[in-house]
PDB file of N, CA and C in Angstrom:
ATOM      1  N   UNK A   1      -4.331  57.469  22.138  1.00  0.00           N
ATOM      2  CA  UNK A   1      -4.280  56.259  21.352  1.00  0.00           C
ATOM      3  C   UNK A   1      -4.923  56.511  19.993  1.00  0.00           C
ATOM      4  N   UNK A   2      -4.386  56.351  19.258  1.00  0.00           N
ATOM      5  CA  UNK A   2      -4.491  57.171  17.747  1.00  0.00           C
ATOM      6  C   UNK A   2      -4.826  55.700  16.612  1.00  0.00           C
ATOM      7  N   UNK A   3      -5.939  55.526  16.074  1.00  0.00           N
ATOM      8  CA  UNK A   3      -6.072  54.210  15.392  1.00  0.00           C
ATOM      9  C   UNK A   3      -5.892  54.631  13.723  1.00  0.00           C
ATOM     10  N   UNK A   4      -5.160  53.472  12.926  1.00  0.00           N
ATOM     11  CA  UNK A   4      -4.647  53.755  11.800  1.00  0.00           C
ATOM     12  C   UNK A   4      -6.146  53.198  11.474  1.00  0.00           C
ATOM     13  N   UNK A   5      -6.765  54.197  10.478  1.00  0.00           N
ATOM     14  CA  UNK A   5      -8.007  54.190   9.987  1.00  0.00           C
ATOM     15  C   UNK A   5      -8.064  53.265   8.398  1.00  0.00           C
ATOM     16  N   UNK A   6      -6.815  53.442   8.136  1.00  0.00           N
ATOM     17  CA  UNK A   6      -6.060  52.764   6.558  1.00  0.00           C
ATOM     18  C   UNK A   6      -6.253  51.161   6.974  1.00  0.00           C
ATOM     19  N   UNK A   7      -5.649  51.123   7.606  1.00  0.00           N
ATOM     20  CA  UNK A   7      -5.271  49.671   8.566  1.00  0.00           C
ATOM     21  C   UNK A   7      -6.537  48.866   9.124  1.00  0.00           C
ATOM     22  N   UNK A   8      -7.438  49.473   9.442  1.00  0.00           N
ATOM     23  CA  UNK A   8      -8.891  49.242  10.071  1.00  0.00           C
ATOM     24  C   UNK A   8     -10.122  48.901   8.954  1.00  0.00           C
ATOM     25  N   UNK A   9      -9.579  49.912   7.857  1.00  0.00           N
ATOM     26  CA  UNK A   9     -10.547  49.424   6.368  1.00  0.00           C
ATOM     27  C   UNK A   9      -9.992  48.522   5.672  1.00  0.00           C
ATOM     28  N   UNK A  10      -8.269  48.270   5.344  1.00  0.00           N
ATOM     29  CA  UNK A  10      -8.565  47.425   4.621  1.00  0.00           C
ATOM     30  C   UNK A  10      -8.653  45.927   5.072  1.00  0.00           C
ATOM     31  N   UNK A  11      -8.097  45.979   6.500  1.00  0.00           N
ATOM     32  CA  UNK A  11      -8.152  44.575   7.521  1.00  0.00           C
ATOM     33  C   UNK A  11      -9.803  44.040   7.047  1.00  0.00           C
ATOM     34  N   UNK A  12     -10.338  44.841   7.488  1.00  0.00           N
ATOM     35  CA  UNK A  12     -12.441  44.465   7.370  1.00  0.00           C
ATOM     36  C   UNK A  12     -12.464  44.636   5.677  1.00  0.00           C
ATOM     37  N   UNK A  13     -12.037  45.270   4.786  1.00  0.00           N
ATOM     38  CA  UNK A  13     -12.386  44.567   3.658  1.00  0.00           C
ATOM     39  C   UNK A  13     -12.017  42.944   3.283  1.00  0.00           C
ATOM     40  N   UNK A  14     -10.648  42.759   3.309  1.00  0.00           N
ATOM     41  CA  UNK A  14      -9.845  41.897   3.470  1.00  0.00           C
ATOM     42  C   UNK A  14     -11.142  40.504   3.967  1.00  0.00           C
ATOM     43  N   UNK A  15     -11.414  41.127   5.587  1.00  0.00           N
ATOM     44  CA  UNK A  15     -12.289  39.926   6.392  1.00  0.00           C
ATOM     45  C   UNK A  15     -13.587  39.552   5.658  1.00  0.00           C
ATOM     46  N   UNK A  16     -14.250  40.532   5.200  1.00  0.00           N
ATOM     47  CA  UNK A  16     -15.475  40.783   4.624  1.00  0.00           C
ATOM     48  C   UNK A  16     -15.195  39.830   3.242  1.00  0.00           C
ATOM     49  N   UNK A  17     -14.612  40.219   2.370  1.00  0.00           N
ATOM     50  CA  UNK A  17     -14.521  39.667   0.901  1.00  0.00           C
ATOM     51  C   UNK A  17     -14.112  38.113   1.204  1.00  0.00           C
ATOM     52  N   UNK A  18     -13.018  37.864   1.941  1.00  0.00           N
ATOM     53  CA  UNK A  18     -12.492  36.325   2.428  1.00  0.00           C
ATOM     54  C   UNK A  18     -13.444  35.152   2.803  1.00  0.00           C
ATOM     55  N   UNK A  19     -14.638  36.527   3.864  1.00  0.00           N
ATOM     56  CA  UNK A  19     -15.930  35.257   4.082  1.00  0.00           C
ATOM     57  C   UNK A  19     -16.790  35.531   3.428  1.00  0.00           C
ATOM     58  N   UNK A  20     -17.036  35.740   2.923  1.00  0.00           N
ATOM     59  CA  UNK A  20     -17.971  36.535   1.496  1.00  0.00           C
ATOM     60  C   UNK A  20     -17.595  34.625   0.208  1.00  0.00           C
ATOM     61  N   UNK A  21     -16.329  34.540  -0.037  1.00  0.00           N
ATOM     62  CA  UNK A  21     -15.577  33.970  -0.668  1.00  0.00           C
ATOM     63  C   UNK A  21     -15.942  32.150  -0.173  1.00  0.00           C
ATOM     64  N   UNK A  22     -16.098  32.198   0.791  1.00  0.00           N
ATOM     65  CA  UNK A  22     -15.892  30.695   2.029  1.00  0.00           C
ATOM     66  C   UNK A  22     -16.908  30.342   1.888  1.00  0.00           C
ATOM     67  N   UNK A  23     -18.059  31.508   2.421  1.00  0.00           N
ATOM     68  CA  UNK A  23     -19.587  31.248   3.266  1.00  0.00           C
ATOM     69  C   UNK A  23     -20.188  31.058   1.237  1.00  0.00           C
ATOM     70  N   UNK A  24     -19.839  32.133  -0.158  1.00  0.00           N
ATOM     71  CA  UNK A  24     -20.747  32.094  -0.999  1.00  0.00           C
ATOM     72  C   UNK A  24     -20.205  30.767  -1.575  1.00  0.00           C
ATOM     73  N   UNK A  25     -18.970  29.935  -1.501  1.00  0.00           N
ATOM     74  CA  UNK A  25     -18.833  28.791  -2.358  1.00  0.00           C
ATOM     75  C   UNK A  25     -19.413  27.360  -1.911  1.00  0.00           C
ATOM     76  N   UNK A  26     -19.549  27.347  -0.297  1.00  0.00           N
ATOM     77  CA  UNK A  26     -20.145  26.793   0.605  1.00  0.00           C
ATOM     78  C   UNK A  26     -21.898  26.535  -0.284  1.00  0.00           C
ATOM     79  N   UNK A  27     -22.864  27.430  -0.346  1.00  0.00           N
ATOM     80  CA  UNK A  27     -23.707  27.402  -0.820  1.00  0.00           C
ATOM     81  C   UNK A  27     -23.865  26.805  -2.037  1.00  0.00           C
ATOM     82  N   UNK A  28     -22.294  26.642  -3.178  1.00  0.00           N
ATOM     83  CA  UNK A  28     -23.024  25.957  -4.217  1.00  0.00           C
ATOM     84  C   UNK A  28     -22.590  24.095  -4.117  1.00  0.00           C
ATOM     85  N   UNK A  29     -22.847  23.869  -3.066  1.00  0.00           N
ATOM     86  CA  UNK A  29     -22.553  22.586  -3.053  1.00  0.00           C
ATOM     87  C   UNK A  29     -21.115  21.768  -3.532  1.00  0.00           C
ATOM     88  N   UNK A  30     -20.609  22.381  -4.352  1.00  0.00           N
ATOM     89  CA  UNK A  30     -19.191  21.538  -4.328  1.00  0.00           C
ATOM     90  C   UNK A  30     -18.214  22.218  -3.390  1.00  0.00           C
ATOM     91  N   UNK A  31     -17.383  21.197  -3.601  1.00  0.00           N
ATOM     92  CA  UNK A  31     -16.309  21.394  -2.643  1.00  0.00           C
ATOM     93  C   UNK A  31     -15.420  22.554  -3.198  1.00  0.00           C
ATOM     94  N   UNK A  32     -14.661  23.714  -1.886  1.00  0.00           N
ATOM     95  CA  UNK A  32     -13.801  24.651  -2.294  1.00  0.00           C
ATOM     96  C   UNK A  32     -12.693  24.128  -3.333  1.00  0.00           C
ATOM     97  N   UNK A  33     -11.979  24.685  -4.339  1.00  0.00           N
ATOM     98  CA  UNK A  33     -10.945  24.376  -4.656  1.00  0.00           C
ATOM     99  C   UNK A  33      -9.607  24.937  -3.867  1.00  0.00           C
ATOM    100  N   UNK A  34      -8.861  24.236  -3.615  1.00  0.00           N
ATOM    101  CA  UNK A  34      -7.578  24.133  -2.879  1.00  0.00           C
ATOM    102  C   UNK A  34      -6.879  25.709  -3.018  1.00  0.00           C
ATOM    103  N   UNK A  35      -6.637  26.381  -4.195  1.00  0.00           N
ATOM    104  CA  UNK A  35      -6.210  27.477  -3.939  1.00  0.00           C
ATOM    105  C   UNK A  35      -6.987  28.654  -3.811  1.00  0.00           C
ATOM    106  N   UNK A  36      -8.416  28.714  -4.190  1.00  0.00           N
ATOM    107  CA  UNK A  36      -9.073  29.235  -3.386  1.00  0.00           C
ATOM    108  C   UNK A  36      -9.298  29.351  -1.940  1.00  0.00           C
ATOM    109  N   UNK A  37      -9.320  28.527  -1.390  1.00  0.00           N
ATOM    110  CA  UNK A  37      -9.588  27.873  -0.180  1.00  0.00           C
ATOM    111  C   UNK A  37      -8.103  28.770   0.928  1.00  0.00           C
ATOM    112  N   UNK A  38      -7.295  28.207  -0.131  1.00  0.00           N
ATOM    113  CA  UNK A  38      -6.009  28.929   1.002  1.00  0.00           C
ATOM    114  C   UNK A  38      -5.628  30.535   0.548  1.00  0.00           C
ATOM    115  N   UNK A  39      -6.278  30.890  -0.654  1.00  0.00           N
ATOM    116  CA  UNK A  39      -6.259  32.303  -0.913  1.00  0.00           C
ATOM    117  C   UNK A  39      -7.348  33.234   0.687  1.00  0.00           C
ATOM    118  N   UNK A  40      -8.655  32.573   0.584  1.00  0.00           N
ATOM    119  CA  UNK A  40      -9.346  32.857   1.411  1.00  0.00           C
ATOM    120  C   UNK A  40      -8.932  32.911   2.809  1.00  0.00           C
ATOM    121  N   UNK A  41      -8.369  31.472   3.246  1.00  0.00           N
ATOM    122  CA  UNK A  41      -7.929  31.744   4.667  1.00  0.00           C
ATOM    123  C   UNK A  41      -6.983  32.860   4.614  1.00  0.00           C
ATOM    124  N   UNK A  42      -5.399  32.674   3.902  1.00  0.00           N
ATOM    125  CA  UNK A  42      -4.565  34.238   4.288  1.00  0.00           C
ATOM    126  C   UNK A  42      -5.266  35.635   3.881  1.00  0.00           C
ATOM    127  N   UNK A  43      -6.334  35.656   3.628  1.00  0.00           N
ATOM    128  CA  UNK A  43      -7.010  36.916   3.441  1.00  0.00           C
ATOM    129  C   UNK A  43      -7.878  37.356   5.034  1.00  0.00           C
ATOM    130  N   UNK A  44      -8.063  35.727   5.409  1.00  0.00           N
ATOM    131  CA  UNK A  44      -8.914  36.255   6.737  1.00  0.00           C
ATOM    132  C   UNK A  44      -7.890  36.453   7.841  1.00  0.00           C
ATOM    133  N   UNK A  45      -6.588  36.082   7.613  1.00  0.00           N
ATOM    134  CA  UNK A  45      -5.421  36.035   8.290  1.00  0.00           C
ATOM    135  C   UNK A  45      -4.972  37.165   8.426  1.00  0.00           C
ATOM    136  N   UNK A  46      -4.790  37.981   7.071  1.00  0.00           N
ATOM    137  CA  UNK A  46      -4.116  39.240   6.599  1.00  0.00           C
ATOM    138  C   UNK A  46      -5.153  40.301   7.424  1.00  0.00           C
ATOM    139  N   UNK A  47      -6.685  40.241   7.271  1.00  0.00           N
ATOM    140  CA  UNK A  47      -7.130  41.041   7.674  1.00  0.00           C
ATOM    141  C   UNK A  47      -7.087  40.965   9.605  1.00  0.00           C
ATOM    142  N   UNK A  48      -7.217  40.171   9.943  1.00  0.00           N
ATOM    143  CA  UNK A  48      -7.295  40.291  11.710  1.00  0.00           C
ATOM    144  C   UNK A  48      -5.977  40.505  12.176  1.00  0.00           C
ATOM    145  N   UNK A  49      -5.081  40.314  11.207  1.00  0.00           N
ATOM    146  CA  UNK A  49      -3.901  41.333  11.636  1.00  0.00           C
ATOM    147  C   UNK A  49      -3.480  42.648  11.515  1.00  0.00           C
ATOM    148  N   UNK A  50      -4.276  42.753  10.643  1.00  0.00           N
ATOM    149  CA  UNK A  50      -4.310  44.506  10.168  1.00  0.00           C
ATOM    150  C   UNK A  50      -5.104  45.342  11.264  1.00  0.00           C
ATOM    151  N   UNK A  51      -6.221  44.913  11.296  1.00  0.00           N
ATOM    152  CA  UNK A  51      -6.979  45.084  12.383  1.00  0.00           C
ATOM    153  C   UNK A  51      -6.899  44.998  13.229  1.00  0.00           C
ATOM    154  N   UNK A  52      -5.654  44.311  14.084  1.00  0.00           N
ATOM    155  CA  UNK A  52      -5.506  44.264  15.638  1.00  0.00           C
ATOM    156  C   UNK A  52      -4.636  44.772  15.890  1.00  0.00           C
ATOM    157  N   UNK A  53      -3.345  45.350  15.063  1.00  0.00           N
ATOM    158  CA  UNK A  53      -2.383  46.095  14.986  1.00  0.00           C
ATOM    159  C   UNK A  53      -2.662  47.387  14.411  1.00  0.00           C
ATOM    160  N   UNK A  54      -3.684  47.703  14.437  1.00  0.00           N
ATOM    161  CA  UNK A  54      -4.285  49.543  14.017  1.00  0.00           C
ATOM    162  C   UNK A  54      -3.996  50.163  14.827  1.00  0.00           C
ATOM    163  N   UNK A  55      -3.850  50.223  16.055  1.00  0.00           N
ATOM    164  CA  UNK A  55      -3.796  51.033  17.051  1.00  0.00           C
ATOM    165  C   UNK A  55      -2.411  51.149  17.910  1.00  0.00           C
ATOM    166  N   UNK A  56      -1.820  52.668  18.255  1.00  0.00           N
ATOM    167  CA  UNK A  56      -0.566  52.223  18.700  1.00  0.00           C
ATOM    168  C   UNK A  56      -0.012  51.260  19.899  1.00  0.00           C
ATOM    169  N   UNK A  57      -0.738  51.015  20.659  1.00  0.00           N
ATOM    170  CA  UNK A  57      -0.439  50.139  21.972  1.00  0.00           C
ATOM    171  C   UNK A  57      -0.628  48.433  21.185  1.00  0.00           C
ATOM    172  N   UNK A  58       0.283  47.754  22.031  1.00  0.00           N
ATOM    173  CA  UNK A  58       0.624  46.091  22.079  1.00  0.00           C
ATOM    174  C   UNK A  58      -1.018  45.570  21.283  1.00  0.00           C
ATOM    175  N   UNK A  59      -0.486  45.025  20.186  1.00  0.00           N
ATOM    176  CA  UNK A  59      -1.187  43.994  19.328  1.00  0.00           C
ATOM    177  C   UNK A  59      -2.327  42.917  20.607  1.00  0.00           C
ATOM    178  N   UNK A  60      -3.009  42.310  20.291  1.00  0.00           N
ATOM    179  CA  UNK A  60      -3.755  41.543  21.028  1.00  0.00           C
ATOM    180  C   UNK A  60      -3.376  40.381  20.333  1.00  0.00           C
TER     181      UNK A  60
END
């Protein structure tokens, strides 16, 4: 079982920067703006799919 290592970094950058993005706008008290907000989610989207499909056997 051979894991795509490409696929595994940029999924966790992807996850990392997305909540990085959520959790640091959260802190300044106003509210997300709308396309931020949905930039962020398909980034946390993009990455746990990258990441669960790294490896050759059936996706989880």
């Amino acid at each position: 079982m051979a894991t795509d290592s490409r696929k595994v970094m940029v999924g966790s950058l992807l996850l990392l920067v997305s909540t990085a993005l959520i959790m640091g706008t959260v802190q300044l008290g106003d509210a997300l703006p709308a396309l931020a907000a949905s930039l962020a989610t398909l980034g946390l989207a993009a990455g746990a799919l990258l990441v669960g499909t790294s490896e050759d056997a059936r996706p989880v």
